[in-house]
Protein backbone atom coordinates (compact mmCIF):
# COMPACT_ATOMS: atom_id res chain seq x y z
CA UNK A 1 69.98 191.53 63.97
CA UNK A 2 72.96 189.25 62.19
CA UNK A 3 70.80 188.86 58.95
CA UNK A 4 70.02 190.90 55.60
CA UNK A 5 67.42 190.54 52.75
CA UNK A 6 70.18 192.84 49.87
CA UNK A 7 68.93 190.03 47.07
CA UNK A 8 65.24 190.29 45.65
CA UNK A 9 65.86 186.22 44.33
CA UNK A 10 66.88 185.10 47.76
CA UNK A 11 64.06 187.19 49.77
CA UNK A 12 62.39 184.61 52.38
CA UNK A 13 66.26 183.00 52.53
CA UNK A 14 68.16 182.99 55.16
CA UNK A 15 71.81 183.51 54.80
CA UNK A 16 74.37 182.90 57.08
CA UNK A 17 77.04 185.55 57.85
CA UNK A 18 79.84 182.20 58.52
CA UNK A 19 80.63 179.28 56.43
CA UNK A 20 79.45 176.27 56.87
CA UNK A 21 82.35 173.66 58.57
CA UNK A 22 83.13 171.13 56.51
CA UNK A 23 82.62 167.52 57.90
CA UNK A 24 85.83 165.65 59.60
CA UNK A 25 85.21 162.67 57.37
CA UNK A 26 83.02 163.15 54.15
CA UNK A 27 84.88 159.71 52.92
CA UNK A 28 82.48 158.02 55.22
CA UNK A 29 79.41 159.51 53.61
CA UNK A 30 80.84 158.95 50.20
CA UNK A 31 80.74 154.98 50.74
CA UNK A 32 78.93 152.90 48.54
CA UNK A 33 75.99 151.87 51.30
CA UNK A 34 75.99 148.16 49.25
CA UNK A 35 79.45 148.33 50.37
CA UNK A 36 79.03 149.73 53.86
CA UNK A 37 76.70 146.99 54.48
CA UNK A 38 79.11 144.26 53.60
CA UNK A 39 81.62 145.54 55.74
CA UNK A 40 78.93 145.38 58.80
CA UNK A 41 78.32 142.03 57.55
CA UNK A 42 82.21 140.86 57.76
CA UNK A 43 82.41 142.34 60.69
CA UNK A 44 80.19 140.62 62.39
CA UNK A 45 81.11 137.28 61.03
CA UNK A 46 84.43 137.72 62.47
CA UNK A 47 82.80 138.46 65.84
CA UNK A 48 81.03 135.04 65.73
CA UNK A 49 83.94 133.71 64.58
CA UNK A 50 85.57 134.65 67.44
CA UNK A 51 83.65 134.03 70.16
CA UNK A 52 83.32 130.05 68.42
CA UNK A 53 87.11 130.21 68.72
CA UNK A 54 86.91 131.21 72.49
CA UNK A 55 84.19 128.29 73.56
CA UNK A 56 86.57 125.41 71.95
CA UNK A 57 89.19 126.70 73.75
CA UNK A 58 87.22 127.60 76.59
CA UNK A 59 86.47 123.58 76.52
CA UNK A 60 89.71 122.54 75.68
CA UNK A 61 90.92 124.05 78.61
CA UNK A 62 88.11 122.75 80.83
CA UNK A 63 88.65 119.21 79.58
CA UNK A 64 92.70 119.56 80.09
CA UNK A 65 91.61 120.59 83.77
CA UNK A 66 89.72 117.54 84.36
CA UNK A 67 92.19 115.17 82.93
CA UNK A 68 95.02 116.68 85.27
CA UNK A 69 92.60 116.37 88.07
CA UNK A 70 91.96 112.86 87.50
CA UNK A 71 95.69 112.08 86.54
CA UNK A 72 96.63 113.49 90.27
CA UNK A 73 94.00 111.64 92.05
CA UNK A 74 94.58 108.36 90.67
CA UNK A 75 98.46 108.40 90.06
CA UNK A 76 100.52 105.39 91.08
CA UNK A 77 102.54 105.26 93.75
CA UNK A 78 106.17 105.76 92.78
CA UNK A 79 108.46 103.49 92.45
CA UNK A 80 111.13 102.33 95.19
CA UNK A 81 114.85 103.98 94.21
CA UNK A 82 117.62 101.44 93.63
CA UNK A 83 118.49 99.80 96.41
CA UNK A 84 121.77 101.02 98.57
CA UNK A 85 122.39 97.74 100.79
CA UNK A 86 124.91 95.66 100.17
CA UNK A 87 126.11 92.03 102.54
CA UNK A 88 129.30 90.98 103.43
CA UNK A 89 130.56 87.71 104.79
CA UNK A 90 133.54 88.98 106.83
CA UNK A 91 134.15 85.24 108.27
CA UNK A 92 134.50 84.29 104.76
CA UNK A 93 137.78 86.66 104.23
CA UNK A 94 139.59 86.28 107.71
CA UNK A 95 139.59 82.14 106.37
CA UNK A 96 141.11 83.35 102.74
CA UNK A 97 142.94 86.82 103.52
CA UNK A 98 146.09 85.94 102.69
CA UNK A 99 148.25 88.20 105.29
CA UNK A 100 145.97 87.61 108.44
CA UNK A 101 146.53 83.57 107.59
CA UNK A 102 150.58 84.09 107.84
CA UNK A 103 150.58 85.92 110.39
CA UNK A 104 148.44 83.46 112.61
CA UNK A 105 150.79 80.75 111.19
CA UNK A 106 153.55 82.22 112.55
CA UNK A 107 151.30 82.92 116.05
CA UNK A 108 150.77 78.92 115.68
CA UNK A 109 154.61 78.15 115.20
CA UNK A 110 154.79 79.48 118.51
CA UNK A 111 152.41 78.31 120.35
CA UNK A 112 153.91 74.91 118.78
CA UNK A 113 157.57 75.34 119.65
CA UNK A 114 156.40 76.02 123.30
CA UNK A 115 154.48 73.20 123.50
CA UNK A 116 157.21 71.28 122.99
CA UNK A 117 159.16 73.13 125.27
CA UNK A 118 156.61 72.26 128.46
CA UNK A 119 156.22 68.51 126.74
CA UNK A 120 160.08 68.25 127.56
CA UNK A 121 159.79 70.01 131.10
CA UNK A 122 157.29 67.00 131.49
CA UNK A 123 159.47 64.55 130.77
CA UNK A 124 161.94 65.77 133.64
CA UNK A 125 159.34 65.69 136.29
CA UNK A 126 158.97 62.64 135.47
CA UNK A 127 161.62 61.34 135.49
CA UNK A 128 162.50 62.84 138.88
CA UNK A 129 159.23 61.47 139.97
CA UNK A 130 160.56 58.56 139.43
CA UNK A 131 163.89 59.03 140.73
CA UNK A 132 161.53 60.05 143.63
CA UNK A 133 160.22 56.57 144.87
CA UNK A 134 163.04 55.11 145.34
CA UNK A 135 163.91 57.34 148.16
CA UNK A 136 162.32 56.08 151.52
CA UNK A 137 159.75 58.22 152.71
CA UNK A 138 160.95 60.82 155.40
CA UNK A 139 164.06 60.66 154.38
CA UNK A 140 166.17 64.51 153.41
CA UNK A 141 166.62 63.48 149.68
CA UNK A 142 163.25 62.44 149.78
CA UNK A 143 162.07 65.95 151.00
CA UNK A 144 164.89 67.60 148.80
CA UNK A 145 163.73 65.98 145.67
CA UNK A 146 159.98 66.21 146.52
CA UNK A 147 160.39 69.81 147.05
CA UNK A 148 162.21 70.76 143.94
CA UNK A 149 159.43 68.73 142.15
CA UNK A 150 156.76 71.02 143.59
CA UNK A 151 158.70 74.37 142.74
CA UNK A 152 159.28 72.65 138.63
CA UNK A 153 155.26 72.28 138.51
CA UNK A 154 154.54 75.54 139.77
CA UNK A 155 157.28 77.39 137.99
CA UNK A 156 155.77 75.60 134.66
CA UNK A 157 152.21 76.76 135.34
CA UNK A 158 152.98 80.43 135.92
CA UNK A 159 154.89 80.36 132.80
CA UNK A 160 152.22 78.24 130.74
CA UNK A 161 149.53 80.75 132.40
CA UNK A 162 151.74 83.46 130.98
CA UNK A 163 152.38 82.02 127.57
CA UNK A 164 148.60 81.87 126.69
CA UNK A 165 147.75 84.96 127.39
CA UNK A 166 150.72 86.05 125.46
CA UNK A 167 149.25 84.07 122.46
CA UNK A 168 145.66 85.35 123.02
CA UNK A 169 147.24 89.11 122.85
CA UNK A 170 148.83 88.44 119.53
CA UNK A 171 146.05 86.93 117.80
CA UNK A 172 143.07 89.56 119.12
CA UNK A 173 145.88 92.00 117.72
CA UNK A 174 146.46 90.28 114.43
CA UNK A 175 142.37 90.24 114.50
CA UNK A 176 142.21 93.78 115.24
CA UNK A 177 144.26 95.38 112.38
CA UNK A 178 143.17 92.58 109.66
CA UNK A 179 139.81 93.63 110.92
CA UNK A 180 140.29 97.82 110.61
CA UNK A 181 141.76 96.47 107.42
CA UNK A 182 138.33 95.32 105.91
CA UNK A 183 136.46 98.28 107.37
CA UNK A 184 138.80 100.55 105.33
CA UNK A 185 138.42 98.70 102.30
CA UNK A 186 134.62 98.33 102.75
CA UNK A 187 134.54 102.33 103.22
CA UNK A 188 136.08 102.85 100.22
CA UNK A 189 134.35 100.63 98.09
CA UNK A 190 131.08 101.90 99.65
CA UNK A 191 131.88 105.46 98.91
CA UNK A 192 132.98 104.98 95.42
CA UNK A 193 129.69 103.05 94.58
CA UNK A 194 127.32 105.25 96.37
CA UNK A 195 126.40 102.14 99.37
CA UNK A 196 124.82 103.37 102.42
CA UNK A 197 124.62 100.43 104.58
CA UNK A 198 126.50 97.37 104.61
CA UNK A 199 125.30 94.52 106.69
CA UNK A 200 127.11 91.51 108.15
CA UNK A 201 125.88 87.83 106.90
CA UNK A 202 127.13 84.12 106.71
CA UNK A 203 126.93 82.53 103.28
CA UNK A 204 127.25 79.45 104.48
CA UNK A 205 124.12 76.70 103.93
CA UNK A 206 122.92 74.86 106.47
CA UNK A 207 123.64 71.08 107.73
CA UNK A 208 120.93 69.18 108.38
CA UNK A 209 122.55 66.99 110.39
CA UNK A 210 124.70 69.17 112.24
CA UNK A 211 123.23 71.18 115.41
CA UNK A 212 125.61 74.09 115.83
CA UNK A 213 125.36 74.87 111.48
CA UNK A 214 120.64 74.62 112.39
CA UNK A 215 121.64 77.33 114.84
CA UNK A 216 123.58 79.29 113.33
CA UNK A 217 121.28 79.22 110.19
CA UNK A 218 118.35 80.00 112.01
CA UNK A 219 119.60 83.13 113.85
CA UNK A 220 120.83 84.92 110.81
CA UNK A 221 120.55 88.19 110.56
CA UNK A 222 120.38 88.45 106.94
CA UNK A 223 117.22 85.96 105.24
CA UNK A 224 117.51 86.22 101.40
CA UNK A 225 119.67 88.47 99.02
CA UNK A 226 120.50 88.04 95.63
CA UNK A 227 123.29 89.82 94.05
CA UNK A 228 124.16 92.01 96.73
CA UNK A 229 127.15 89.91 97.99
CA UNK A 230 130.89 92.23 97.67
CA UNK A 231 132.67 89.68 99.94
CA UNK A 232 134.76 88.42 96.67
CA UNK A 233 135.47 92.28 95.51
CA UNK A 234 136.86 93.15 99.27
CA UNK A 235 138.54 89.76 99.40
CA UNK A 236 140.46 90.93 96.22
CA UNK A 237 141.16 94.38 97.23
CA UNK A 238 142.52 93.21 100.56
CA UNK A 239 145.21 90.65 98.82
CA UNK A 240 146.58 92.77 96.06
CA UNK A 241 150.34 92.46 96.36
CA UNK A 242 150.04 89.38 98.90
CA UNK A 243 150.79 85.98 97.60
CA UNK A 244 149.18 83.16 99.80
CA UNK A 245 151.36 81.87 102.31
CA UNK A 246 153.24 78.61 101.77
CA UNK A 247 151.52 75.71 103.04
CA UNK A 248 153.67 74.17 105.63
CA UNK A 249 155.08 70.38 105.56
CA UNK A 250 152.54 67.92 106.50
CA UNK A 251 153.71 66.22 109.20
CA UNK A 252 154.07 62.32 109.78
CA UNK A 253 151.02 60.50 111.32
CA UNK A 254 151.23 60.23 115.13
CA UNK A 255 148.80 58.47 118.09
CA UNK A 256 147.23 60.54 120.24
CA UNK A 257 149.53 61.89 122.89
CA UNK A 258 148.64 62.18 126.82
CA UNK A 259 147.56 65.07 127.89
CA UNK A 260 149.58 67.40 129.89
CA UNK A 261 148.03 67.60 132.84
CA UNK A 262 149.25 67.93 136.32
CA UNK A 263 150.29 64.09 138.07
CA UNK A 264 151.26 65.26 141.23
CA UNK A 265 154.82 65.56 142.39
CA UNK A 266 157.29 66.05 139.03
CA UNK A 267 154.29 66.39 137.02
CA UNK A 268 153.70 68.90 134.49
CA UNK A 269 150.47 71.66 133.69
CA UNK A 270 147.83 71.35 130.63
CA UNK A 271 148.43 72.09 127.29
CA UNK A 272 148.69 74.96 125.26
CA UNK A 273 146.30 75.25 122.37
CA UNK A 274 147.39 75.20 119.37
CA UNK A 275 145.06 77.99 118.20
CA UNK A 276 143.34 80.11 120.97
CA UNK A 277 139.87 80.87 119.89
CA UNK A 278 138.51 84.51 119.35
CA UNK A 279 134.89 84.97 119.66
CA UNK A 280 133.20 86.98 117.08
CA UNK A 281 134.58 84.98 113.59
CA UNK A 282 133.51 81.91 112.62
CA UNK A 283 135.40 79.55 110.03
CA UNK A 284 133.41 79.08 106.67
């Protein structure tokens, strides 16, 4: 049946036919309980430990929530970057650019020397006009002379006609490249310093007394600025390596002369002016 009674002393035992296993870890039973017991004990002070350490942070976290929360509802609004805009007064540096003012100079020696070219043509017809009455009326020199009057004062107008807008053709040119001139520099100034937009204004103040200056004042484009004015930095670019032009003799006080109109038979055609006017710039 598996089990034998061979000892008298051991009758009513049982004894196995197989060892008894050992245990996998008689250390464990071999602990001092006292021991044992403190070891539950840290243990479970580090647990509460623990979970104390995971509420504060727990709270820290909720708090840090909140404050973010609060931060991003209520922030400020951000400031406005620096300003790109910049003003120019471009009627300010045709008056003081040094090249565009010799070259007009030279347009206005021109227009001066053929002034007194049709002043002299004047002084014929009259002269024949003269020369004129004391012809009898009717007569062949009368009609010779009158004629050749007529064909002097309309000879002079087609070539005063054509002189002007000669002179206006020059200057809108001279205006043209001085202008392309200061859009070039502008560009390049603009680009260097990072300028976006540069607007056109007149620094000049207002007269009170004067009607055209109100006028001009009150349409300006431009309101207030304060140190956004490059007009003196393109003014310097654009005369580098160009002296100012001599100033010219002054010439001797004079009356006022007649005007050159036409006077009928010998007489001569208007004037020519001395600077045509180009819309668009406006002396400072």
């Amino acid at each position: 049946m598996g089990m034998t009674f061979t000892d008298p002393s051991t009758h009513g035992r049982i004894r196995l036919l197989w060892p008894r296993p050992k245990r996998r870890f008689p250390e464990r039973e071999r602990r001092d309980p006292d021991k044992r017991a403190l070891g539950q004990d840290d243990q479970t002070k580090q647990g509460v430990l623990s979970v104390r350490f995971s509420l504060r942070t727990a709270a820290l976290a909720a708090c840090l929530v909140s404050l973010s929360t609060a931060a991003f509802g209520q922030a400020p609004a951000a400031a406005p970057p620096p300003t790109n805009i910049v003003v120019i007064d471009v009627a300010h540096i045709f008056k003081n650019h040094n090249r565009f003012n010799g070259m007009m100079a030279d347009i206005k020696k021109d227009i001066e020397q053929f002034d007194a070219f049709v002043r002299a043509e004047q002084q014929k017809g009259l002269a024949k006009r003269d020369q004129l009455m004391t012809y009898k009326p009717g007569s062949l020199e009368y009609k010779q002379l009158e004629e050749e009057l007529a064909r002097m004062q309309s000879d002079m107008q087609v070539q005063v006609s054509l002189k002007r807008k000669e002179f206006l053709e020059q200057e809108a040119r001279v205006y043209f490249r001085v202008y392309r001139e200061i859009e070039q520099t502008v560009a390049v100034f603009a680009q260097r310093n990072r300028i976006s937009l540069v607007l056109r204004f007149n620094g000049d103040e207002m007269k009170e007394d004067d009607r055209a200056s109100v006028l001009q004042g009150v349409n300006r484009a431009v309101v207030y600025q304060q140190g956004l004015d490059i007009t003196d930095h393109i003014l310097k670019q654009c005369n580098i390596n160009t002296p100012a032009p001599a100033p010219g003799p002054t010439p001797p006080p004079v009356g006022p002369r007649p005007p050159i109109v036409p006077t009928g038979p010998g007489g001569a055609t208007g004037p020519i002016s001395p600077r045509p006017a180009v819309p668009g710039v406006q002396s400072r």
